[in-house]
C-alpha atoms as a PDB file:
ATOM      1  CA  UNK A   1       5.667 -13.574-100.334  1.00  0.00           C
ATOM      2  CA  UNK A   2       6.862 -15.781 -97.596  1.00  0.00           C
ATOM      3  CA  UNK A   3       5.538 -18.763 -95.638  1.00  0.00           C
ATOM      4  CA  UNK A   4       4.935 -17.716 -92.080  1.00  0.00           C
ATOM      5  CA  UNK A   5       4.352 -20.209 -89.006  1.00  0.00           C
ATOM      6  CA  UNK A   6       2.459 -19.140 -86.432  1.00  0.00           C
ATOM      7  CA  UNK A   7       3.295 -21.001 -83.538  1.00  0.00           C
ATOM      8  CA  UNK A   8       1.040 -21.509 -80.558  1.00  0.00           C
ATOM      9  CA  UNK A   9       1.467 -22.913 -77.087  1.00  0.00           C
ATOM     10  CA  UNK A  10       3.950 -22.691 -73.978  1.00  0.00           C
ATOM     11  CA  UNK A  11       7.483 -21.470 -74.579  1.00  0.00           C
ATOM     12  CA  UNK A  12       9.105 -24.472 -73.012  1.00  0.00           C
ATOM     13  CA  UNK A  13       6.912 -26.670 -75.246  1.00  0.00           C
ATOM     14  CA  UNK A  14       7.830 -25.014 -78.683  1.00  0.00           C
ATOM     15  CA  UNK A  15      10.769 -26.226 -80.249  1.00  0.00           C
ATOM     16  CA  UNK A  16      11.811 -23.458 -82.254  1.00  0.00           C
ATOM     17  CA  UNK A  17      15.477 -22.858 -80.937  1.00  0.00           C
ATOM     18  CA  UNK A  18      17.577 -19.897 -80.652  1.00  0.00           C
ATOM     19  CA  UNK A  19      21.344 -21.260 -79.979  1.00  0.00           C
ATOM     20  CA  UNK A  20      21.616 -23.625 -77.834  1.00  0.00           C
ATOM     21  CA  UNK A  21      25.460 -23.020 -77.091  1.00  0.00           C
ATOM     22  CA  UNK A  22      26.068 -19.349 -75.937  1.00  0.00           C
ATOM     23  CA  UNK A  23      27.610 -17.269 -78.035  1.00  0.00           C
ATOM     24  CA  UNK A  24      29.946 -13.997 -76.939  1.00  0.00           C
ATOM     25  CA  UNK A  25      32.171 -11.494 -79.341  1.00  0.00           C
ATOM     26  CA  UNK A  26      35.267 -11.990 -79.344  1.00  0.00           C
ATOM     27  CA  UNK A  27      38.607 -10.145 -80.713  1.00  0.00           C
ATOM     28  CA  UNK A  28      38.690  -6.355 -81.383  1.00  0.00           C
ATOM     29  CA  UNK A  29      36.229  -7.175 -84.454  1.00  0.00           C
ATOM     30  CA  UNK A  30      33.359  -8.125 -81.679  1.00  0.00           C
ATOM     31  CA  UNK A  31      32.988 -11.269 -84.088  1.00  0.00           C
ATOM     32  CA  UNK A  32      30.321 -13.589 -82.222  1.00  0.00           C
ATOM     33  CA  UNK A  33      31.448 -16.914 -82.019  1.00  0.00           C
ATOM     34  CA  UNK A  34      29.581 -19.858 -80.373  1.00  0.00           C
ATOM     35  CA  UNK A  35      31.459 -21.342 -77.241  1.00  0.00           C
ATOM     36  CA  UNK A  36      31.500 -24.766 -79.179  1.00  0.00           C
ATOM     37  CA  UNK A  37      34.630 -23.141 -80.992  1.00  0.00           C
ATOM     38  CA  UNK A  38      36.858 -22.211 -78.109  1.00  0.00           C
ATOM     39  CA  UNK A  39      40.156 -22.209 -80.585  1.00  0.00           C
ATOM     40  CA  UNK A  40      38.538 -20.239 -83.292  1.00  0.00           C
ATOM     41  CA  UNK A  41      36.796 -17.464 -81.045  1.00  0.00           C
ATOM     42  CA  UNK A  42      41.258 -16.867 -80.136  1.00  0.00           C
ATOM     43  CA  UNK A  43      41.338 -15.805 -84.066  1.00  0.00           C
ATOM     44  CA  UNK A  44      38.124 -14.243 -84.390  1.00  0.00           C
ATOM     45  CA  UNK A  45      40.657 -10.602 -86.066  1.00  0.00           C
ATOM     46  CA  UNK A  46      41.740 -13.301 -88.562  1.00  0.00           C
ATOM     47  CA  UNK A  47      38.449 -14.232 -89.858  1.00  0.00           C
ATOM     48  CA  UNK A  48      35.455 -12.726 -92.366  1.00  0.00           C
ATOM     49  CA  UNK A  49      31.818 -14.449 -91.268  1.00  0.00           C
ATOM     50  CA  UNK A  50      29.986 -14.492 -94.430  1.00  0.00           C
ATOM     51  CA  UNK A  51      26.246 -14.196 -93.450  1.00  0.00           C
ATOM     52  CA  UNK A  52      24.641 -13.638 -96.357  1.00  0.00           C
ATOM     53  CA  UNK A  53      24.788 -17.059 -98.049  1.00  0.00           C
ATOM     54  CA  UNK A  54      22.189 -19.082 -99.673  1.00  0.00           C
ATOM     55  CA  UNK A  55      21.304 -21.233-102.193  1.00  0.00           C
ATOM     56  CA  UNK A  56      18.313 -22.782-104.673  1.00  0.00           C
ATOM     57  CA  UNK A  57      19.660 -26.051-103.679  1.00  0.00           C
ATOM     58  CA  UNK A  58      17.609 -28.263-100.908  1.00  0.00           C
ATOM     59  CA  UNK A  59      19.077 -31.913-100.750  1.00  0.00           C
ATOM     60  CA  UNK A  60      22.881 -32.485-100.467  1.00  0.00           C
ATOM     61  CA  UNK A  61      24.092 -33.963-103.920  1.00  0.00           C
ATOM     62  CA  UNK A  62      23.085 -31.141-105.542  1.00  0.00           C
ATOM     63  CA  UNK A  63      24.455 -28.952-103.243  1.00  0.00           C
ATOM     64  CA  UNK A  64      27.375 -30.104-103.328  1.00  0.00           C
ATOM     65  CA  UNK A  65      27.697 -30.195-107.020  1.00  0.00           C
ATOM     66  CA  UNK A  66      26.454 -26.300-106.788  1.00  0.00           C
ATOM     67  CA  UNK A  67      28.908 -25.352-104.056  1.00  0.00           C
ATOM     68  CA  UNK A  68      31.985 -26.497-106.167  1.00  0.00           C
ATOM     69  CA  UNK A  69      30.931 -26.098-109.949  1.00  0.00           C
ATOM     70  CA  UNK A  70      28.462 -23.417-110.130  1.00  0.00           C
ATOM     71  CA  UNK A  71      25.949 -25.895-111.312  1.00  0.00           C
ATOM     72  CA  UNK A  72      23.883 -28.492-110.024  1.00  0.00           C
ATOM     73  CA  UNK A  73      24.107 -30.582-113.107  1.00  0.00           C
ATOM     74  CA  UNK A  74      27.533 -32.544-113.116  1.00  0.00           C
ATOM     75  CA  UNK A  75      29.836 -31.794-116.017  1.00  0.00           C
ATOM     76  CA  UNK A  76      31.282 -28.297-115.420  1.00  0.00           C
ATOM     77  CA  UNK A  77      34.836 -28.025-113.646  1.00  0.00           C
ATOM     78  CA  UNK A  78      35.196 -27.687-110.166  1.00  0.00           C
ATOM     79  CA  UNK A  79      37.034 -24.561-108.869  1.00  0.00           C
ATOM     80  CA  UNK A  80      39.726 -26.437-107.855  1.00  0.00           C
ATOM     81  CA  UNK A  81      40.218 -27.155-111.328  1.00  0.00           C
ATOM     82  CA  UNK A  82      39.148 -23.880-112.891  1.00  0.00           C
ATOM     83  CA  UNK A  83      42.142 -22.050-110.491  1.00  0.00           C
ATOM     84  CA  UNK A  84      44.519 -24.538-111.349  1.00  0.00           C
ATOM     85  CA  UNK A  85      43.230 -23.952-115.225  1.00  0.00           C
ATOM     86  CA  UNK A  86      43.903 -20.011-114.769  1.00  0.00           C
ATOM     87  CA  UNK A  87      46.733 -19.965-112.317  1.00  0.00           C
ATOM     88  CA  UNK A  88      48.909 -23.447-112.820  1.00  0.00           C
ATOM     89  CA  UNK A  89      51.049 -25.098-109.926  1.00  0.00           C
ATOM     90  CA  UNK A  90      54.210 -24.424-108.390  1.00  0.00           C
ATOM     91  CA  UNK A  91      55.137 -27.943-107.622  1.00  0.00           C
ATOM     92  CA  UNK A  92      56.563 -30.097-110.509  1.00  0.00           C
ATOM     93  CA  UNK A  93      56.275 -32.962-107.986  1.00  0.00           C
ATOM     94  CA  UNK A  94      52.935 -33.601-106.764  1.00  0.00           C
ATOM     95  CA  UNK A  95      49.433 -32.639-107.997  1.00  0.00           C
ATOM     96  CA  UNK A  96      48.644 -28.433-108.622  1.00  0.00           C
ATOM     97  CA  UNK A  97      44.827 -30.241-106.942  1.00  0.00           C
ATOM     98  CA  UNK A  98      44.609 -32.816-103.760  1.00  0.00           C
ATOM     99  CA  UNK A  99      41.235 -33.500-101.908  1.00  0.00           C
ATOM    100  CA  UNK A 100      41.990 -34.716 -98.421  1.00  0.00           C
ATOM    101  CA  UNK A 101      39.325 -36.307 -96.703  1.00  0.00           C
ATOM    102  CA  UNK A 102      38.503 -37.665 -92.927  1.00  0.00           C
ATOM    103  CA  UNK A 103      38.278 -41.188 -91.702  1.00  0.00           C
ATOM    104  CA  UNK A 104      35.170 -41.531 -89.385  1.00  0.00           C
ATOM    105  CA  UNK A 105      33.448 -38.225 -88.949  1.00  0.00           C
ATOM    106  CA  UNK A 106      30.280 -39.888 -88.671  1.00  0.00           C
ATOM    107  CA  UNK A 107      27.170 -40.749 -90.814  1.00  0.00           C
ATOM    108  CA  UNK A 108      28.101 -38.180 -93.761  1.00  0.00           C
ATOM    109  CA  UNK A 109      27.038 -38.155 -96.457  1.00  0.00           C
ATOM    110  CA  UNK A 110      28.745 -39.450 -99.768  1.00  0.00           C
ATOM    111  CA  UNK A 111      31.427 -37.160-101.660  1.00  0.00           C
ATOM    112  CA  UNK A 112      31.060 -37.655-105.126  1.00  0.00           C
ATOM    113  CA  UNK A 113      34.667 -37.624-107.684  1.00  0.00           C
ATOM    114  CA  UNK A 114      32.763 -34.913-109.472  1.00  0.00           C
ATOM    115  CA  UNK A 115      33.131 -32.386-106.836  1.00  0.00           C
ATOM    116  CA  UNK A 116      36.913 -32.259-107.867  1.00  0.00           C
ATOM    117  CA  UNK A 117      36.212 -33.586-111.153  1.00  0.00           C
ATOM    118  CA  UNK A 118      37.700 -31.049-114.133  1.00  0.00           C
ATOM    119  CA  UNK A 119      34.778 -30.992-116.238  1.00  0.00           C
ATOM    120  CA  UNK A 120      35.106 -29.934-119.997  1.00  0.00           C
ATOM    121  CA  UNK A 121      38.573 -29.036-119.136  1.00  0.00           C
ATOM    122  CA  UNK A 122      41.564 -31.485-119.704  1.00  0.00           C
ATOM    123  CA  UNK A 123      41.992 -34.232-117.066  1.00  0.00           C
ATOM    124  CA  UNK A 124      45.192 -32.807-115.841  1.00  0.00           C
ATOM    125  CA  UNK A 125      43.215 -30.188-114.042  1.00  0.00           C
ATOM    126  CA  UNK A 126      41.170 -32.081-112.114  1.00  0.00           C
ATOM    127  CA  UNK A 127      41.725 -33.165-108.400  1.00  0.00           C
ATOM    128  CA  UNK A 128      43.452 -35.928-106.629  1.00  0.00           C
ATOM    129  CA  UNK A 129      42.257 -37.216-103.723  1.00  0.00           C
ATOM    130  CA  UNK A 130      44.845 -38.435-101.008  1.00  0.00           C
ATOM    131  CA  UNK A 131      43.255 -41.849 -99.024  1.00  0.00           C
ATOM    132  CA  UNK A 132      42.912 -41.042 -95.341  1.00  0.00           C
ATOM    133  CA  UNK A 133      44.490 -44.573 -94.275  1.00  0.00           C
ATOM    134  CA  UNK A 134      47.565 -46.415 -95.459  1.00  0.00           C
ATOM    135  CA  UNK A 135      49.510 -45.009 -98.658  1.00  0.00           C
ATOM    136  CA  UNK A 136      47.828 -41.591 -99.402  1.00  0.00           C
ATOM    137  CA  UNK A 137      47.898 -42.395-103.038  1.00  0.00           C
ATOM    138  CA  UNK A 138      47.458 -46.093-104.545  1.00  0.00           C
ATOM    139  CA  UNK A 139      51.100 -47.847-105.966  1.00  0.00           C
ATOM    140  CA  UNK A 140      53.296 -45.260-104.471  1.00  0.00           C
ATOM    141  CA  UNK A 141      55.334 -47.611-102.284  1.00  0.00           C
ATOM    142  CA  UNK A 142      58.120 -48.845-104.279  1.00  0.00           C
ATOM    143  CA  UNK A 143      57.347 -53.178-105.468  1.00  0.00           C
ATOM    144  CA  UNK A 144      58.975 -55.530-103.762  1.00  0.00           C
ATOM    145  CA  UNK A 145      61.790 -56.517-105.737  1.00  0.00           C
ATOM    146  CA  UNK A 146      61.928 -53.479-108.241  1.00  0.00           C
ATOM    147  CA  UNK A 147      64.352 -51.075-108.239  1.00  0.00           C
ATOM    148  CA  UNK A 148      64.124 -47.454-108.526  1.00  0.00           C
ATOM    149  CA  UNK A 149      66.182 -47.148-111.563  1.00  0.00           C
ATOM    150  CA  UNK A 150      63.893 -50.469-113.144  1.00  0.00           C
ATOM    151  CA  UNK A 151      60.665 -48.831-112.502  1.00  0.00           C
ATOM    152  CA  UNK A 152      61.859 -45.667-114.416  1.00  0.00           C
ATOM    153  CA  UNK A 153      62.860 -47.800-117.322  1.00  0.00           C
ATOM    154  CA  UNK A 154      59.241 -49.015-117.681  1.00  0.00           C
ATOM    155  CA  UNK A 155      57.806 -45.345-117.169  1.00  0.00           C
ATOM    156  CA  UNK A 156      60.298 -43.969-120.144  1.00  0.00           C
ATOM    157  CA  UNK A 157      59.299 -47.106-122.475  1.00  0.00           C
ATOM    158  CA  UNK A 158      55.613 -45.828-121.892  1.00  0.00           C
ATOM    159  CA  UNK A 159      56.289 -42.350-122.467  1.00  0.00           C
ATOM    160  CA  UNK A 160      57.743 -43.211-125.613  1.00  0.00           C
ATOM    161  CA  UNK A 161      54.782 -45.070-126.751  1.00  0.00           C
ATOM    162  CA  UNK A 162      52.412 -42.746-125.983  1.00  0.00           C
ATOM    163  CA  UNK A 163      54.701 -39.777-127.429  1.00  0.00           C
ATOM    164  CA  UNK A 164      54.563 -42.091-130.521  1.00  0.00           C
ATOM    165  CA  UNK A 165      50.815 -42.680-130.785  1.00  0.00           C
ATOM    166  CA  UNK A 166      50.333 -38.680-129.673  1.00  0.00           C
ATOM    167  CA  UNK A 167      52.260 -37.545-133.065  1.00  0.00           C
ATOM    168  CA  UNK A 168      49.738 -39.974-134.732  1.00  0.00           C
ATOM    169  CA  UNK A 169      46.666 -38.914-133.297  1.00  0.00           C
ATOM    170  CA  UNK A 170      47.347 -35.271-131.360  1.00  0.00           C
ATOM    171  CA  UNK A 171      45.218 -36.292-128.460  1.00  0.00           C
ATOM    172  CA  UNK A 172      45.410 -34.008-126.015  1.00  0.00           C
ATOM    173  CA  UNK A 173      44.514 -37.138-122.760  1.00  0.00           C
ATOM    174  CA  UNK A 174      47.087 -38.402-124.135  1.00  0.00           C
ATOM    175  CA  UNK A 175      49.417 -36.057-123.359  1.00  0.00           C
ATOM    176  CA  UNK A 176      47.712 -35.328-120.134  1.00  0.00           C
ATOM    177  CA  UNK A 177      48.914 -39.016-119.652  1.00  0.00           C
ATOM    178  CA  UNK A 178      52.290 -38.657-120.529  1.00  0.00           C
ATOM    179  CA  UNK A 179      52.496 -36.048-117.835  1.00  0.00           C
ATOM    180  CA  UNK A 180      50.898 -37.808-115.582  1.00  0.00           C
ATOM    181  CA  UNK A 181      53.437 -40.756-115.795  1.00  0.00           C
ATOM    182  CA  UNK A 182      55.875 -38.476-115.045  1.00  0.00           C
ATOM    183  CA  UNK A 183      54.696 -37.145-112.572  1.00  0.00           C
ATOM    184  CA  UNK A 184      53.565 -40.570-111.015  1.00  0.00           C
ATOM    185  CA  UNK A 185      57.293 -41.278-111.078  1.00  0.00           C
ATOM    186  CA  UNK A 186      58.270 -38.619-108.655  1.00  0.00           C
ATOM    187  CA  UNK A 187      55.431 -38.675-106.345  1.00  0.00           C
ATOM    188  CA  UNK A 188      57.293 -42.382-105.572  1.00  0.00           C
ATOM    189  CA  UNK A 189      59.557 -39.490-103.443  1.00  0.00           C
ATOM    190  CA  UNK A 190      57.863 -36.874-102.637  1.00  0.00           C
ATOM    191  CA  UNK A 191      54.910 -38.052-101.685  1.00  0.00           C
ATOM    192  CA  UNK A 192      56.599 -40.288 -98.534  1.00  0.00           C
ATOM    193  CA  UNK A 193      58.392 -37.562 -97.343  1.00  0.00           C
ATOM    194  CA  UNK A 194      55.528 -35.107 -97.383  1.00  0.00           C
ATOM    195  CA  UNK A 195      52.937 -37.212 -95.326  1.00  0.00           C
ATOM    196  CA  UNK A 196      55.948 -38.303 -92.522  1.00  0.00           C
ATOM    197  CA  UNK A 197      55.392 -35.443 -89.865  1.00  0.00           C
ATOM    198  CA  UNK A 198      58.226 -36.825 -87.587  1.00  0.00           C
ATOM    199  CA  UNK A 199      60.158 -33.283 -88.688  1.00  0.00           C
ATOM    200  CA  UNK A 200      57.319 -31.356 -87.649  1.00  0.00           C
ATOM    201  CA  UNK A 201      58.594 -29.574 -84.078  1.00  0.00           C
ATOM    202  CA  UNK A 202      56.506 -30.174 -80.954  1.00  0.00           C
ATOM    203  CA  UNK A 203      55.107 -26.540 -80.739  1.00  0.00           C
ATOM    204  CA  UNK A 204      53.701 -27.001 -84.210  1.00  0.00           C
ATOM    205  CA  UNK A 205      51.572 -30.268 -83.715  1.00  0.00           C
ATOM    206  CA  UNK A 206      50.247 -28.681 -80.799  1.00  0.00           C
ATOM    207  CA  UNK A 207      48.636 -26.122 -82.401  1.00  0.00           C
ATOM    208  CA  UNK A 208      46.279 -28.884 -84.498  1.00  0.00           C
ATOM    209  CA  UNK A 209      45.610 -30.349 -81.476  1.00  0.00           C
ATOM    210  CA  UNK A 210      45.941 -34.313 -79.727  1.00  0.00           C
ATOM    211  CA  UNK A 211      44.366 -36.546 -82.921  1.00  0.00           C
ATOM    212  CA  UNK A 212      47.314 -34.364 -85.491  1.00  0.00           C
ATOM    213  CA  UNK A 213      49.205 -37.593 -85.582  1.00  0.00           C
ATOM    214  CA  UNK A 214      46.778 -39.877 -86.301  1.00  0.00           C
ATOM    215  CA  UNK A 215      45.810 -40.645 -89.916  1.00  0.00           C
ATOM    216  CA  UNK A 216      42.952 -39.673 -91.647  1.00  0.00           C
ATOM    217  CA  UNK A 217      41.875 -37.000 -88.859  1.00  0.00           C
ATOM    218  CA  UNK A 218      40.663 -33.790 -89.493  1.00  0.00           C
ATOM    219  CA  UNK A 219      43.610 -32.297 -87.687  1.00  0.00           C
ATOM    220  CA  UNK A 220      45.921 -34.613 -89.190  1.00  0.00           C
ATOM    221  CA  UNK A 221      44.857 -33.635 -92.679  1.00  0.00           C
ATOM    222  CA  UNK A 222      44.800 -29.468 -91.934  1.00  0.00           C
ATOM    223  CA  UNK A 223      48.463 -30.419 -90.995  1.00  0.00           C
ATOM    224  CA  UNK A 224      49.062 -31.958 -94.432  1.00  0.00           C
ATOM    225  CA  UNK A 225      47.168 -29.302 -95.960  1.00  0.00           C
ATOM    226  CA  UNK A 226      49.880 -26.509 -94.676  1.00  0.00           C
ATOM    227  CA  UNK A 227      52.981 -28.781 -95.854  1.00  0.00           C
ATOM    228  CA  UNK A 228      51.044 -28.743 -99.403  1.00  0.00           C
ATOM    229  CA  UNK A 229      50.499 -25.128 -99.895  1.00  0.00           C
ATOM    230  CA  UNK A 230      54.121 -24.842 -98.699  1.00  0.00           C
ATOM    231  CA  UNK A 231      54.935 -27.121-101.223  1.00  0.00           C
ATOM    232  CA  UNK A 232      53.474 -25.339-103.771  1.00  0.00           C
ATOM    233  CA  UNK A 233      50.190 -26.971-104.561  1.00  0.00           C
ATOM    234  CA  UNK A 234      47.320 -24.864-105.815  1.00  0.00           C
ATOM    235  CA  UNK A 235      44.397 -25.569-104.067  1.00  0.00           C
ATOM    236  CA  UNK A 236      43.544 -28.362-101.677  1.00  0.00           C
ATOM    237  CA  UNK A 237      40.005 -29.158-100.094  1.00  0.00           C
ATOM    238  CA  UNK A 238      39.329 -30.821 -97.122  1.00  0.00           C
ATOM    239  CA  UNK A 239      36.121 -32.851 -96.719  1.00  0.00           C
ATOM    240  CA  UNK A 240      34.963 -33.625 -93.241  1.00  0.00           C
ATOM    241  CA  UNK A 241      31.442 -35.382 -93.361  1.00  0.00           C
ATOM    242  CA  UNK A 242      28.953 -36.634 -90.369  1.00  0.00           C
ATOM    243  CA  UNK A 243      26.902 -32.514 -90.095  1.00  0.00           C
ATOM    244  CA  UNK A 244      23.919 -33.884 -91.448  1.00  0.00           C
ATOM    245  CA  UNK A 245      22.055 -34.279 -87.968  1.00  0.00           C
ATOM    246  CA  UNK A 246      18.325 -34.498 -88.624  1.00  0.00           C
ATOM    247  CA  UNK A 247      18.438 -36.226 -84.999  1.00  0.00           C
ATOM    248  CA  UNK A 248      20.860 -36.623 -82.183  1.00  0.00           C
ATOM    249  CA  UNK A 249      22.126 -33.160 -82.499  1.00  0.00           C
ATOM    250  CA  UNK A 250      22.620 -32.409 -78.856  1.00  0.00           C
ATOM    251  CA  UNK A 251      25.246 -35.316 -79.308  1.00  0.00           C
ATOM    252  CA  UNK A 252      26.551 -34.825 -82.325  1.00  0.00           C
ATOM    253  CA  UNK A 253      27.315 -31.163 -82.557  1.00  0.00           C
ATOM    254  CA  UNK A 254      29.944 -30.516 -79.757  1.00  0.00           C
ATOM    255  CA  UNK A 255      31.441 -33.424 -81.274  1.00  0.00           C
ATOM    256  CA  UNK A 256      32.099 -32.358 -84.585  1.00  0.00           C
ATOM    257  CA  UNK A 257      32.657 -29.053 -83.431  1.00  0.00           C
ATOM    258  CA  UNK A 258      35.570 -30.209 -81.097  1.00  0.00           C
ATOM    259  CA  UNK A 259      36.739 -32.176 -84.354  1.00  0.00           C
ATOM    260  CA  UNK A 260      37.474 -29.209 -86.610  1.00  0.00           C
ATOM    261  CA  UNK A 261      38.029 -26.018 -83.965  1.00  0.00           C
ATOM    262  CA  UNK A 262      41.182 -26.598 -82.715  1.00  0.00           C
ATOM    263  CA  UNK A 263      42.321 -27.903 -86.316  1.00  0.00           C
ATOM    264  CA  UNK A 264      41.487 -24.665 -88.245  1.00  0.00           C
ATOM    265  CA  UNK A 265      42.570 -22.604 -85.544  1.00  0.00           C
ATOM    266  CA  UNK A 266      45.819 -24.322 -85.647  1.00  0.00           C
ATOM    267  CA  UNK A 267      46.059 -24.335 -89.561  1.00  0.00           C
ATOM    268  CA  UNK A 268      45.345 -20.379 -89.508  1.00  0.00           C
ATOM    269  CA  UNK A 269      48.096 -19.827 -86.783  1.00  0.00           C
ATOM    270  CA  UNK A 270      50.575 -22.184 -88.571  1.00  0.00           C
ATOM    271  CA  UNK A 271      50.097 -19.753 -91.814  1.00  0.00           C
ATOM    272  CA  UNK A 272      50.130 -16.620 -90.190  1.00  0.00           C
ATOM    273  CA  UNK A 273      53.675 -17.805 -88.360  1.00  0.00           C
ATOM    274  CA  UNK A 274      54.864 -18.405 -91.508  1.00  0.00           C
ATOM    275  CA  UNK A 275      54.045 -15.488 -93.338  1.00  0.00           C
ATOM    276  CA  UNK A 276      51.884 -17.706 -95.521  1.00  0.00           C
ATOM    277  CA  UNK A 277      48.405 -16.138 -94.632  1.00  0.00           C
ATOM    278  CA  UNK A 278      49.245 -13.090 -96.414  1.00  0.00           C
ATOM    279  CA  UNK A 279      48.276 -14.801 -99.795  1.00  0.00           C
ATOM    280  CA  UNK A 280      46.527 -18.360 -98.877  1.00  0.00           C
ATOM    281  CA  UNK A 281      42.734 -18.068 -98.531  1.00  0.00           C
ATOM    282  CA  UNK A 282      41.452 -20.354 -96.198  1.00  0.00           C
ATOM    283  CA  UNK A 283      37.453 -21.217 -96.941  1.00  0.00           C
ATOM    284  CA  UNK A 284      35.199 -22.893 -94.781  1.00  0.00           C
ATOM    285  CA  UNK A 285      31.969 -23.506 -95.002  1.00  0.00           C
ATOM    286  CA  UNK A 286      29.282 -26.321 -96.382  1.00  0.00           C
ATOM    287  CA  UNK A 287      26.270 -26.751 -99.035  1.00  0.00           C
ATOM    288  CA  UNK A 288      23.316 -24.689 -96.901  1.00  0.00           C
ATOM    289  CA  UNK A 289      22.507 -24.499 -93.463  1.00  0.00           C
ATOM    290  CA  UNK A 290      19.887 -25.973 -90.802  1.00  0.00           C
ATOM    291  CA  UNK A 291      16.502 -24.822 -89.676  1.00  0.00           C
ATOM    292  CA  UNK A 292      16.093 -23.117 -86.840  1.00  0.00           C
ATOM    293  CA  UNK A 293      12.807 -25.745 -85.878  1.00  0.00           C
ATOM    294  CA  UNK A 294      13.720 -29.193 -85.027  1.00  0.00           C
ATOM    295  CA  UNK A 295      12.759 -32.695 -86.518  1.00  0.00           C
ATOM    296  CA  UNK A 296      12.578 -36.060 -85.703  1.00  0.00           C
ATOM    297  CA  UNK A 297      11.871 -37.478 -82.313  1.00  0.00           C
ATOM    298  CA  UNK A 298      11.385 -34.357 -80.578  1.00  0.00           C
ATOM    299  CA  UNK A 299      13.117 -34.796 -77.230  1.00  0.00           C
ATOM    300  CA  UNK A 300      15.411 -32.843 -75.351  1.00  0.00           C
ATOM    301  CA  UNK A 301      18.725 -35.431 -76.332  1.00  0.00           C
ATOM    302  CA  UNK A 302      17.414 -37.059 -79.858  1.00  0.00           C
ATOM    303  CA  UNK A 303      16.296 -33.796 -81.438  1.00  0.00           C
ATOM    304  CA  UNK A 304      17.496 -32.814 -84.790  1.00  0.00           C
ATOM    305  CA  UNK A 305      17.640 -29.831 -87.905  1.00  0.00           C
ATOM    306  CA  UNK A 306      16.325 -30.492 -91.159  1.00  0.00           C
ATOM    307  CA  UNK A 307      18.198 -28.475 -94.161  1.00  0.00           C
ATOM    308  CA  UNK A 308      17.884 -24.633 -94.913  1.00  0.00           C
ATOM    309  CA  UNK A 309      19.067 -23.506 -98.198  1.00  0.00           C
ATOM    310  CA  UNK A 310      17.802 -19.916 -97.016  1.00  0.00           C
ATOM    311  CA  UNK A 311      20.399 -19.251 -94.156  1.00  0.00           C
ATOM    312  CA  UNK A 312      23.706 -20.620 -93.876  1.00  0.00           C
END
């Protein structure tokens, strides 16, 4: 059976809450969508609410590790890497598996490398996460004082000694290196062209909303997200911490709402233009829910929602 509360007193004094944003159906689908999400109630036809989800899991890490291995024990591949395992990449010049994450977002909580992390499988499968300030990817500004045809003439001498200790040896990181290399070596031109949005047309960056061209947002990232699939690239997850709100809720909520709506709304339009929606899925979702009871200092401003594996 089932723990039940039984909860005594004055309605206005029990803190057991029912939404505390209005919700309203939307589209011809009747989806109900909270008015936090303003943008995504305009594509509720687009989108499948999955209501059914829980999990065993109770604190975040191993949620997490759950969510995007099948296992809460680290040391199985992600499902980034397990797609790009069963399906490869269409892009010889960047990653088949990038994990783009916000700046700021708030007190989130940490995102370990294993949640990308290929597992068992060889290390070319696993993810590569783009940095949310400066160069997306470490070294990928050309050195001072090197030219492009010098810095190719190390990366060939390398490959050759690798390709030399691999016939020794038949180590298969080591050819997962040798690949990597090359691959290294392009990224020195694809990767500055991909993050530079100054082709992007007006009407487009509208759609993600006013913080698209600023680095490291949310919306900037969905942005960067589109350009990748359309380059090609497998599978790429967005992380966008700061939900976990066992107080200040009332604060926090419409903020990180108003972070992400117009964003996915944007990125979902921006596919569908494009013809891309008809084979990207787009998932979003997190490692459990939140109670439906509050905790913490129980006022009507500082209030917060503990974890609930049971509901998402």
């Amino acid at each position: 059976g089932q723990q039940i509360a039984q909860l005594q007193g004055q309605a206005n004094s029990l803190k057991c809450l029912g939404p505390q944003h209005p919700f309203a159906k939307h589209g011809q689908s009747g989806q109900e969508i909270s008015a936090v999400f303003p943008h995504t109630a305009k594509i509720a036809d687009d989108l499948c609410i999955v209501r059914s989800m829980v999990t065993e899991q109770i604190n975040h890490d191993p949620a997490h590790t759950f969510m995007n291995t099948g296992g809460r024990v680290p040391g199985r591949p992600s499902m980034g890497s397990w797609l790009l395992y069963g399906l490869g990449s269409e892009c010889e010049d960047l990653p088949g598996f990038i994990v783009l994450t916000s700046a700021g977002g708030g007190q989130g909580q940490p995102i370990a490398a294993r949640q990308w992390h290929s597992g068992f499988l060889p290390s070319k499968f696993q993810g590569v996460p783009f940095h949310a300030a400066g160069d997306p990817v470490h070294y990928v500004a050309k050195p001072p004082g090197i030219s492009m045809e010098g810095q190719e003439g190390v990366v060939r001498a390398i490959q050759r000694l690798h390709a030399a200790e691999n016939e020794a040896i038949d180590d298969p990181e080591l050819a997962t290196r040798i690949s990597q290399y090359e691959m290294a070596f392009r990224m020195h031109m694809s990767v500055p062209e991909l993050v530079d949005f100054k082709g992007e047309p007006k009407h487009v960056l509208d759609l993600y909303g006013p913080d698209v061209e600023k680095p490291g947002t949310f919306a900037a990232n969905c942005l960067q997200a589109r350009r990748l699939a359309e380059r090609g690239v497998r599978f790429i997850q967005l992380y966008h911490p700061g939900w976990d709100n066992h107080s200040k809720l009332p604060q926090n909520l419409p903020r990180l709402a108003s972070e992400v709506d117009q964003p996915c709304a944007g990125l979902i339009r921006d596919l569908k233009l494009r013809g891309m929606l008809e084979d990207t899925l787009v998932i979003w979702g997190g490692e459990f829910g939140r109670t439906s009871y509050s905790q913490g200092t129980l006022t009507k401003e500082t209030y917060g929602r503990d974890h609930h594996p049971r509901c998402f």
